[in-house]
N, C-alpha and C. Protein backbone atom coordinates (compact mmCIF):
# COMPACT_ATOMS: atom_id res chain seq x y z
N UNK A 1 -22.31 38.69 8.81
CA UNK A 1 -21.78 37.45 9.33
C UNK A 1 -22.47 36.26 8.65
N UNK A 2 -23.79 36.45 8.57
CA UNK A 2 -24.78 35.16 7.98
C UNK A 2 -23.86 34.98 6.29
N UNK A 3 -23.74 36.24 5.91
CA UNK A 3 -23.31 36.07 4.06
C UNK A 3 -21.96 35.38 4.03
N UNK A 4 -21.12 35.49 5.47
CA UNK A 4 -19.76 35.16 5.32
C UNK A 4 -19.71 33.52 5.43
N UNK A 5 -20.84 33.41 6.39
CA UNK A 5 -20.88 32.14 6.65
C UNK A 5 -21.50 31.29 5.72
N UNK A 6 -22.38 31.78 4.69
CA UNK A 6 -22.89 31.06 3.54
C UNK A 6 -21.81 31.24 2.33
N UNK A 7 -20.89 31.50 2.30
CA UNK A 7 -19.89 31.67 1.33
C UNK A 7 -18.67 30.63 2.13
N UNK A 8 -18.38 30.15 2.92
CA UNK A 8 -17.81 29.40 3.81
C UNK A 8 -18.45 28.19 3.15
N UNK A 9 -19.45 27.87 4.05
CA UNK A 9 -20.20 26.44 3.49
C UNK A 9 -19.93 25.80 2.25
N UNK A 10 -20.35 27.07 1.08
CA UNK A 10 -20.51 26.90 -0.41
C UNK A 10 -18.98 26.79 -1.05
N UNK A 11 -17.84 26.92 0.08
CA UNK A 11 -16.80 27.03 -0.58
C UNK A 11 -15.96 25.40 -0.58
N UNK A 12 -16.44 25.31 1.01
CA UNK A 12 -16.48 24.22 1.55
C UNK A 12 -17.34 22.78 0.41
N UNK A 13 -18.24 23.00 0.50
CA UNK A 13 -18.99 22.12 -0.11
C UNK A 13 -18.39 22.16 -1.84
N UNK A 14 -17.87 23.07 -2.56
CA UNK A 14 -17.00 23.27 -4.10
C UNK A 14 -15.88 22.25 -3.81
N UNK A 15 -14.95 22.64 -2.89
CA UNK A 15 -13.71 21.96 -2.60
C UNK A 15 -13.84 20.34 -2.56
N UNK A 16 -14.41 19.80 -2.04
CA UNK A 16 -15.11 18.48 -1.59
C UNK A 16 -15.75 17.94 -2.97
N UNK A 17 -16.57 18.55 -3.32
CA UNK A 17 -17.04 17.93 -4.56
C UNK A 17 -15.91 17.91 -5.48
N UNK A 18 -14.54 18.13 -5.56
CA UNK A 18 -14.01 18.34 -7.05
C UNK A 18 -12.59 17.31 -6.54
N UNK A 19 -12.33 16.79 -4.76
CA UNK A 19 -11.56 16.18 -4.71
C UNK A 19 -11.84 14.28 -4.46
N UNK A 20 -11.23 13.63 -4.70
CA UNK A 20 -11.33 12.32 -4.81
C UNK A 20 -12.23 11.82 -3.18
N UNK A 21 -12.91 10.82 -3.65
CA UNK A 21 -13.48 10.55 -2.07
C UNK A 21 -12.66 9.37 -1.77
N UNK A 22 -11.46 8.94 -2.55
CA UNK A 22 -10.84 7.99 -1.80
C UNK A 22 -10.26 7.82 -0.31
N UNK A 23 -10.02 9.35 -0.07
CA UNK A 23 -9.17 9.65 1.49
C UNK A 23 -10.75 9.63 2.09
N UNK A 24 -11.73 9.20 1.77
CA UNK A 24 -12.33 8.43 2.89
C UNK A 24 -12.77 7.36 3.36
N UNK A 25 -12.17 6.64 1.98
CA UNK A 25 -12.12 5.22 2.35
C UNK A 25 -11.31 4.30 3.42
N UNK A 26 -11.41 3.42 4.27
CA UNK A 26 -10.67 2.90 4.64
C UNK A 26 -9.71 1.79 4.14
N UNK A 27 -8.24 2.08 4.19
CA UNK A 27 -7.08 1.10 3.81
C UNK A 27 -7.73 -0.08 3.22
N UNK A 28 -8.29 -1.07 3.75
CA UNK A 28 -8.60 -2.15 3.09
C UNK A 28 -9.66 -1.99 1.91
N UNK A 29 -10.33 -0.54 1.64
CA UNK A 29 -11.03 -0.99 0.48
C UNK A 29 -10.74 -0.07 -0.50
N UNK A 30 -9.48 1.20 0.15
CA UNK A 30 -8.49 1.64 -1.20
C UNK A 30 -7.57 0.27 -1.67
N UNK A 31 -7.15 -0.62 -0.96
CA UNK A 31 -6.26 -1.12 -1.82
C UNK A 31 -6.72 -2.32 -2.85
N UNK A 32 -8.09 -2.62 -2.59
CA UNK A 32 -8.66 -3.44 -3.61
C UNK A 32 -8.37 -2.57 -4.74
N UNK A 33 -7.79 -3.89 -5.84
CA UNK A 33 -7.38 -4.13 -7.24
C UNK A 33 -6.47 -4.39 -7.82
N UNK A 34 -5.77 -3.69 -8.66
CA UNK A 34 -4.52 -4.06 -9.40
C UNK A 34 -3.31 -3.26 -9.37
N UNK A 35 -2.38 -3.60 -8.44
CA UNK A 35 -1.15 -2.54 -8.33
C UNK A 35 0.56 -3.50 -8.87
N UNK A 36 1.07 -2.22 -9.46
CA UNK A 36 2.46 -2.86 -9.49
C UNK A 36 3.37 -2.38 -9.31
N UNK A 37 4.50 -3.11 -8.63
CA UNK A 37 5.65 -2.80 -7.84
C UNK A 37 6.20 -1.11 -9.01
N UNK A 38 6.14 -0.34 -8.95
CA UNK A 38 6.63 0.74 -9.71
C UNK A 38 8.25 0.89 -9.39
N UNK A 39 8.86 1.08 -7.97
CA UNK A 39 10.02 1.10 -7.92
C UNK A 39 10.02 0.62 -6.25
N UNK A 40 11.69 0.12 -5.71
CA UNK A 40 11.81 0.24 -4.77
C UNK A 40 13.17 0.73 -4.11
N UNK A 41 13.55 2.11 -3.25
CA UNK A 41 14.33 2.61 -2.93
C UNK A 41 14.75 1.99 -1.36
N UNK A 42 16.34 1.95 -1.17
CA UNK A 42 17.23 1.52 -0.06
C UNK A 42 17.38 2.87 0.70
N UNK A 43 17.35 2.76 1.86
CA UNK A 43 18.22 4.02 2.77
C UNK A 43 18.51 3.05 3.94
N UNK A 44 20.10 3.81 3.86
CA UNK A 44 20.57 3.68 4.87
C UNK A 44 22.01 2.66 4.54
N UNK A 45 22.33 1.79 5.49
CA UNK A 45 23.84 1.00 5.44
C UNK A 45 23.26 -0.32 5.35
N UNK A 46 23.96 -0.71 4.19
CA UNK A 46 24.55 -2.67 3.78
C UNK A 46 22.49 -3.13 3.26
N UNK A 47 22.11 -4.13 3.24
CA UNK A 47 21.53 -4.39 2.65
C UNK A 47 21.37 -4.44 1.20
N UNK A 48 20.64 -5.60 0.56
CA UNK A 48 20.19 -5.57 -1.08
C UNK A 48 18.84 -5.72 -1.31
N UNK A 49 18.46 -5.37 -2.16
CA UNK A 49 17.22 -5.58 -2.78
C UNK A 49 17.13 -6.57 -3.30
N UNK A 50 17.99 -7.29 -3.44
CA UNK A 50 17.32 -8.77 -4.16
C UNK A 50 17.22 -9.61 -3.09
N UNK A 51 17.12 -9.19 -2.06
CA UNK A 51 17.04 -10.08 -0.68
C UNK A 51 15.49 -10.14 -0.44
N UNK A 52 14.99 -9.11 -1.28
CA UNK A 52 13.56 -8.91 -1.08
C UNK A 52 12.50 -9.27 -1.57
N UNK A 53 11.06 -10.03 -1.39
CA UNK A 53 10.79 -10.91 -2.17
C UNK A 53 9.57 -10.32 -3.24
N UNK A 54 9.40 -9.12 -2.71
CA UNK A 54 8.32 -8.48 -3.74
C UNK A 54 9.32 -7.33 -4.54
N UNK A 55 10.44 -7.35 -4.91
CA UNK A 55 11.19 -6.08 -5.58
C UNK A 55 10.70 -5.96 -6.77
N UNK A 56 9.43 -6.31 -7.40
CA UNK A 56 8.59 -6.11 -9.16
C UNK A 56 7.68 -6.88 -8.98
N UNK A 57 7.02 -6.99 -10.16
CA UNK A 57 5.59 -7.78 -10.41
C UNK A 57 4.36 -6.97 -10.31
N UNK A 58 3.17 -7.44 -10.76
CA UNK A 58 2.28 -7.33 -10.22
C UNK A 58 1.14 -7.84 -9.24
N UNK A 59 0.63 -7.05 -8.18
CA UNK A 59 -0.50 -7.45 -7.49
C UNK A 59 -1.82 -7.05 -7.44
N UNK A 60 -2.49 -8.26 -7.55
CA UNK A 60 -4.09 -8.08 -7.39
C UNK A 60 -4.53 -8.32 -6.22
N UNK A 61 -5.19 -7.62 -5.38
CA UNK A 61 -5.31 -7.51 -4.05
C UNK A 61 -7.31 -7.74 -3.88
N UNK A 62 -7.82 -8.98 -3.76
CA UNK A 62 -9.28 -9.08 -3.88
C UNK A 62 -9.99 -8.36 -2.36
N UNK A 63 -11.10 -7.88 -2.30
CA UNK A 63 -11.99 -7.72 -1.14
C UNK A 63 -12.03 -8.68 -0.40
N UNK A 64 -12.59 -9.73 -0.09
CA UNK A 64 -12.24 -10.94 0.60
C UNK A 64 -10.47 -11.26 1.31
N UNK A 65 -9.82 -10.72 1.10
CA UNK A 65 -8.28 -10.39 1.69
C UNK A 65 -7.51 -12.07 0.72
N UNK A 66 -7.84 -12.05 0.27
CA UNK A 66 -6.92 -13.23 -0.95
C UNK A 66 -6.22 -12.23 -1.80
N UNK A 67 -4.91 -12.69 -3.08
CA UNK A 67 -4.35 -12.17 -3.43
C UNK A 67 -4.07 -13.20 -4.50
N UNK A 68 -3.15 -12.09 -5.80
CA UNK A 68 -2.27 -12.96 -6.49
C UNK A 68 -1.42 -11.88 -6.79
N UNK A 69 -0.33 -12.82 -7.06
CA UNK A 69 1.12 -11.87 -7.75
C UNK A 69 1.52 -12.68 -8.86
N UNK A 70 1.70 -11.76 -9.71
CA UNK A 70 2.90 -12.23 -10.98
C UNK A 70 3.73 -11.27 -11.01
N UNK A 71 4.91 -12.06 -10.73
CA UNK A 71 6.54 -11.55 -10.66
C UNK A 71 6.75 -11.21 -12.13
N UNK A 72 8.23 -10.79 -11.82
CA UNK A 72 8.33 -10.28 -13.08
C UNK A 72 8.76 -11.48 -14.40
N UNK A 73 9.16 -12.69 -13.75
CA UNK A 73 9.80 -13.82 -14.36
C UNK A 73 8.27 -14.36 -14.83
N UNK A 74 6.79 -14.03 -14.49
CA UNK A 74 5.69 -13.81 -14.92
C UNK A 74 5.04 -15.49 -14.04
N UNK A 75 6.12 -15.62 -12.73
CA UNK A 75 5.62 -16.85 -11.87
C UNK A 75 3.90 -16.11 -11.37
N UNK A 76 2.94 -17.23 -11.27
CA UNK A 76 1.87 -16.65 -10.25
C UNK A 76 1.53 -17.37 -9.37
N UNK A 77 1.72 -16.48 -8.26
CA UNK A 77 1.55 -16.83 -6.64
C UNK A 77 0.27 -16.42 -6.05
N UNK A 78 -0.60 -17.40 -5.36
CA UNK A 78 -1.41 -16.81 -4.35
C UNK A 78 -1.48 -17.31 -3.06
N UNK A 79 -2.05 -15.73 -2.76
CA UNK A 79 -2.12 -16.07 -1.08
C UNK A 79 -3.28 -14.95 -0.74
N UNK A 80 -2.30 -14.23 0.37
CA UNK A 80 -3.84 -13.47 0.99
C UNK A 80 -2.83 -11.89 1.74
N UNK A 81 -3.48 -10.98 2.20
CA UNK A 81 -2.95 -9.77 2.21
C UNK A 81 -4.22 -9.43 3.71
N UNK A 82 -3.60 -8.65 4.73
CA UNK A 82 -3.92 -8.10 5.69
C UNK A 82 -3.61 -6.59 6.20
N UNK A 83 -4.37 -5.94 6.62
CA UNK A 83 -3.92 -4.59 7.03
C UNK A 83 -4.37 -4.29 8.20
N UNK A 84 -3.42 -4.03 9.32
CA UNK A 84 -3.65 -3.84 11.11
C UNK A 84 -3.38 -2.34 11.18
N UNK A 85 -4.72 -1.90 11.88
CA UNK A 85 -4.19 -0.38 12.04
C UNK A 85 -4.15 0.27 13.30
N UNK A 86 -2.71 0.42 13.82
CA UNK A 86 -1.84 0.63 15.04
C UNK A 86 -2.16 2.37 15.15
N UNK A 87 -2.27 2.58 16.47
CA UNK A 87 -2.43 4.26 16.76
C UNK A 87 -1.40 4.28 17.86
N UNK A 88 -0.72 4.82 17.41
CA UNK A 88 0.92 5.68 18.41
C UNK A 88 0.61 6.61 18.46
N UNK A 89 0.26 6.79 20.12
CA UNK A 89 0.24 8.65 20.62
C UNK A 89 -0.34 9.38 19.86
N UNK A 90 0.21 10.14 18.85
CA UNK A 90 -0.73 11.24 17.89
C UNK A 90 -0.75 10.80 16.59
N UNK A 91 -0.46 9.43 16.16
CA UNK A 91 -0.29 9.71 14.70
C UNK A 91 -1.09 7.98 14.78
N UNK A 92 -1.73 7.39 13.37
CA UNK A 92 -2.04 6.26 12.65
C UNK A 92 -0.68 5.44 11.64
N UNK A 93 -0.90 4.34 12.42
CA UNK A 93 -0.04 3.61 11.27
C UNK A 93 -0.51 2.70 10.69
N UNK A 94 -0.50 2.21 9.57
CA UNK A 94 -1.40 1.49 9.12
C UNK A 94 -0.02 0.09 8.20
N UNK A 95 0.00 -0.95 8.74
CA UNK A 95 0.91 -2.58 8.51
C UNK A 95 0.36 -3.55 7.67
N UNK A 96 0.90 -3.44 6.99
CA UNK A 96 0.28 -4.46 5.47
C UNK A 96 1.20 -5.88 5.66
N UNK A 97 0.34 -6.89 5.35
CA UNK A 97 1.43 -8.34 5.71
C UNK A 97 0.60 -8.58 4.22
N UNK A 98 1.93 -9.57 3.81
CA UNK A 98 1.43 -10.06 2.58
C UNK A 98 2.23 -11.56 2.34
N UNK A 99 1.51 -12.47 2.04
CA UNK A 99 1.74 -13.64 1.84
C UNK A 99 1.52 -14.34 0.24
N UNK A 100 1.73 -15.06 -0.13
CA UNK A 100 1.88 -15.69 -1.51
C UNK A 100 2.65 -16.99 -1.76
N UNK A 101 2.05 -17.73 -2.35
CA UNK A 101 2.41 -19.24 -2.77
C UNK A 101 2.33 -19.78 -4.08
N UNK A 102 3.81 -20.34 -4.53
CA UNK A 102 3.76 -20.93 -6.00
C UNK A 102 3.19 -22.38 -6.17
N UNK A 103 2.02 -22.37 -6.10
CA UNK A 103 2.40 -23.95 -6.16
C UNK A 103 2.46 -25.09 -6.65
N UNK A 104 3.19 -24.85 -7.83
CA UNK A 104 3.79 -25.49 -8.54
C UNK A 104 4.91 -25.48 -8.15
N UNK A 105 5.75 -24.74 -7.60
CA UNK A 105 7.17 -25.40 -6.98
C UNK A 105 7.02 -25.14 -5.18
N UNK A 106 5.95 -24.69 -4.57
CA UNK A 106 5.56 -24.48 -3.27
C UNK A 106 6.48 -23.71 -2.65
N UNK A 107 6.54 -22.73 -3.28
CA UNK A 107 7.77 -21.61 -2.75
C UNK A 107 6.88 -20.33 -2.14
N UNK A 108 7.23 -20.05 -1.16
CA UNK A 108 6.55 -19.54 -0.42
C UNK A 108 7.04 -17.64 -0.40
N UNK A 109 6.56 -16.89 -0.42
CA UNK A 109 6.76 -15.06 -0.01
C UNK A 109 6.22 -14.76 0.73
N UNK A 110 7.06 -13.87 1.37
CA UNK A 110 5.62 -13.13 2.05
C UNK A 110 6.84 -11.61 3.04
N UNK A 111 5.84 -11.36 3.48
CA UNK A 111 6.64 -9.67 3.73
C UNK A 111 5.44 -9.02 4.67
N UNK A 112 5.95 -8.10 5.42
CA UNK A 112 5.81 -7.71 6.39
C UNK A 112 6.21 -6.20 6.25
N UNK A 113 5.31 -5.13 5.67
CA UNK A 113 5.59 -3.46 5.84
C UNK A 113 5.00 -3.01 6.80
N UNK A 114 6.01 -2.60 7.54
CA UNK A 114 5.98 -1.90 8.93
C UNK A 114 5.06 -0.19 8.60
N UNK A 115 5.29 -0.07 7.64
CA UNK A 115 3.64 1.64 7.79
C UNK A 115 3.64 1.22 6.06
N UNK A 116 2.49 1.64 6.03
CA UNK A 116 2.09 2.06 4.50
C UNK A 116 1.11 3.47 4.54
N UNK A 117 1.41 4.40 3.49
CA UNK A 117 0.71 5.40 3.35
C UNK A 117 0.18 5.66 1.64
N UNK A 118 -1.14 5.87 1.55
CA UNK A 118 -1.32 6.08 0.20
C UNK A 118 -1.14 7.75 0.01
N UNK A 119 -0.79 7.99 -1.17
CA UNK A 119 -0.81 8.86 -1.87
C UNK A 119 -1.21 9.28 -2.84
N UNK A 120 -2.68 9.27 -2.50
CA UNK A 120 -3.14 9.27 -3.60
C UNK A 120 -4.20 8.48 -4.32
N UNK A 121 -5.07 8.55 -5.42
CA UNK A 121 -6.03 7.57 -5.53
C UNK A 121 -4.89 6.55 -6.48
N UNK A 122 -3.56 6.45 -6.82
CA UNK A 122 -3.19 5.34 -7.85
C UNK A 122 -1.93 5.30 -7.00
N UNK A 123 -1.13 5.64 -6.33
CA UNK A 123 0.05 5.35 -5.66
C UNK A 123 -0.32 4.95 -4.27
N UNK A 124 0.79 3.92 -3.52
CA UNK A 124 0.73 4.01 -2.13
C UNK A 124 2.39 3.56 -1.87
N UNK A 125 2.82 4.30 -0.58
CA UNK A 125 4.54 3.45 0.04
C UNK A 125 4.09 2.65 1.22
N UNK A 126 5.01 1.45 0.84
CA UNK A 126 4.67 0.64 2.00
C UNK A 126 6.47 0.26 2.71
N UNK A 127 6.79 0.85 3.89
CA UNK A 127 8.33 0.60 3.76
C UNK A 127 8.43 -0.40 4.79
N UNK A 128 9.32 -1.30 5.23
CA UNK A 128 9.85 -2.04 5.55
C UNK A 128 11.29 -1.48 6.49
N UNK A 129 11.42 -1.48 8.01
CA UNK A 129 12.28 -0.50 9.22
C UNK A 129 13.09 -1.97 9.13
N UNK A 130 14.40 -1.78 8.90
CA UNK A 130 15.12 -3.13 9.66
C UNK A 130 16.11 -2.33 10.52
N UNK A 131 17.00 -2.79 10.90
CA UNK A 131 18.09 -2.24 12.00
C UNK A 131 19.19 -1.02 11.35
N UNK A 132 19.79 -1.26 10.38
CA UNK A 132 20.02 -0.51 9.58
C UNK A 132 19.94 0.01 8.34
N UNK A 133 18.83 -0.53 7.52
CA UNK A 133 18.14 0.69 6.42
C UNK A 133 16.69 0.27 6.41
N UNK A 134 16.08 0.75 5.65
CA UNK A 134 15.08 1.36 5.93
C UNK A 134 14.79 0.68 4.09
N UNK A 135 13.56 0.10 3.59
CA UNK A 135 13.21 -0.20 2.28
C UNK A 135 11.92 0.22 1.88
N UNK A 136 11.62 1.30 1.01
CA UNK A 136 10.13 2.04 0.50
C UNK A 136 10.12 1.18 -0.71
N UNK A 137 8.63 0.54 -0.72
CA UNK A 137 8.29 -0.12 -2.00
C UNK A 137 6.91 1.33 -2.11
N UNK A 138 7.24 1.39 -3.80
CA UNK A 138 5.92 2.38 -4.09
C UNK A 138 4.87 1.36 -5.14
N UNK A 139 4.06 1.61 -4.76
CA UNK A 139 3.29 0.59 -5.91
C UNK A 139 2.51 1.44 -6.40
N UNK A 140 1.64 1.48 -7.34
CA UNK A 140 1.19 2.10 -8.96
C UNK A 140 0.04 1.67 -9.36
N UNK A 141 -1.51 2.19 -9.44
CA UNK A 141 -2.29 1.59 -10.38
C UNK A 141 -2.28 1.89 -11.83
């Protein structure tokens, strides 16, 4: 029993060492750095994507919760980025708000993803629930 259980440990302790320690970071200090809009998929009825104000670009997401974006038209906006983390019954959800300002023409973004999940140490989905579809932005380091 002692040998089974020292081959347990040691197998335990192999596994761990060879996988990323990002899944133990918390949300706000995986998403510090540089991500970009990679794609964004529709489900469901009526809606567009160009209704949407982050559909490309890139974002830099600082520690201090400030931000910048450059769109794809290569405008740059800043603002600031937040993450609230909601517990429903058995599961974690974790709500990214994101804000941004041109201001040079003072045009304002900003967005509101109802769960975000990373996948990963370079991907995360952050989707957006409206009444009838449903919008996954994946972003990319």
């Amino acid at each position: 029993m002692k040998y089974l259980y020292t081959l347990l440990v040691l197998f335990s302790a192999f596994s761990l060492s060879g996988c990323s320690k990002d899944v133990l970071k918390r949300y706000d200090d995986r998403i510090v750095g540089t991500w970009r809009v990679a794609d964004v998929k529709r489900y469901g009825i009526g809606g567009s994507l160009s209704r949407l104000p982050f559909n490309g670009g890139t974002f830099n997401f600082n520690p201090d919760g400030t931000l910048t974006y450059l769109s794809e038209e290569n405008v740059r906006y800043e603002g600031r980025w937040d993450i609230d983390k909601i517990i429903r019954e058995d599961n974690t959800v974790h709500r990214l708000k994101i804000s941004a300002v041109d201001f040079s023409t003072q045009e304002i973004l900003s967005e509101y993803y109802d769960d975000m999940n990373f996948l990963g140490t370079n991907r995360f989905n952050a989707s957006i629930n409206l009444t009838y579809n449903t919008y996954v932005t994946q972003f990319r380091r």
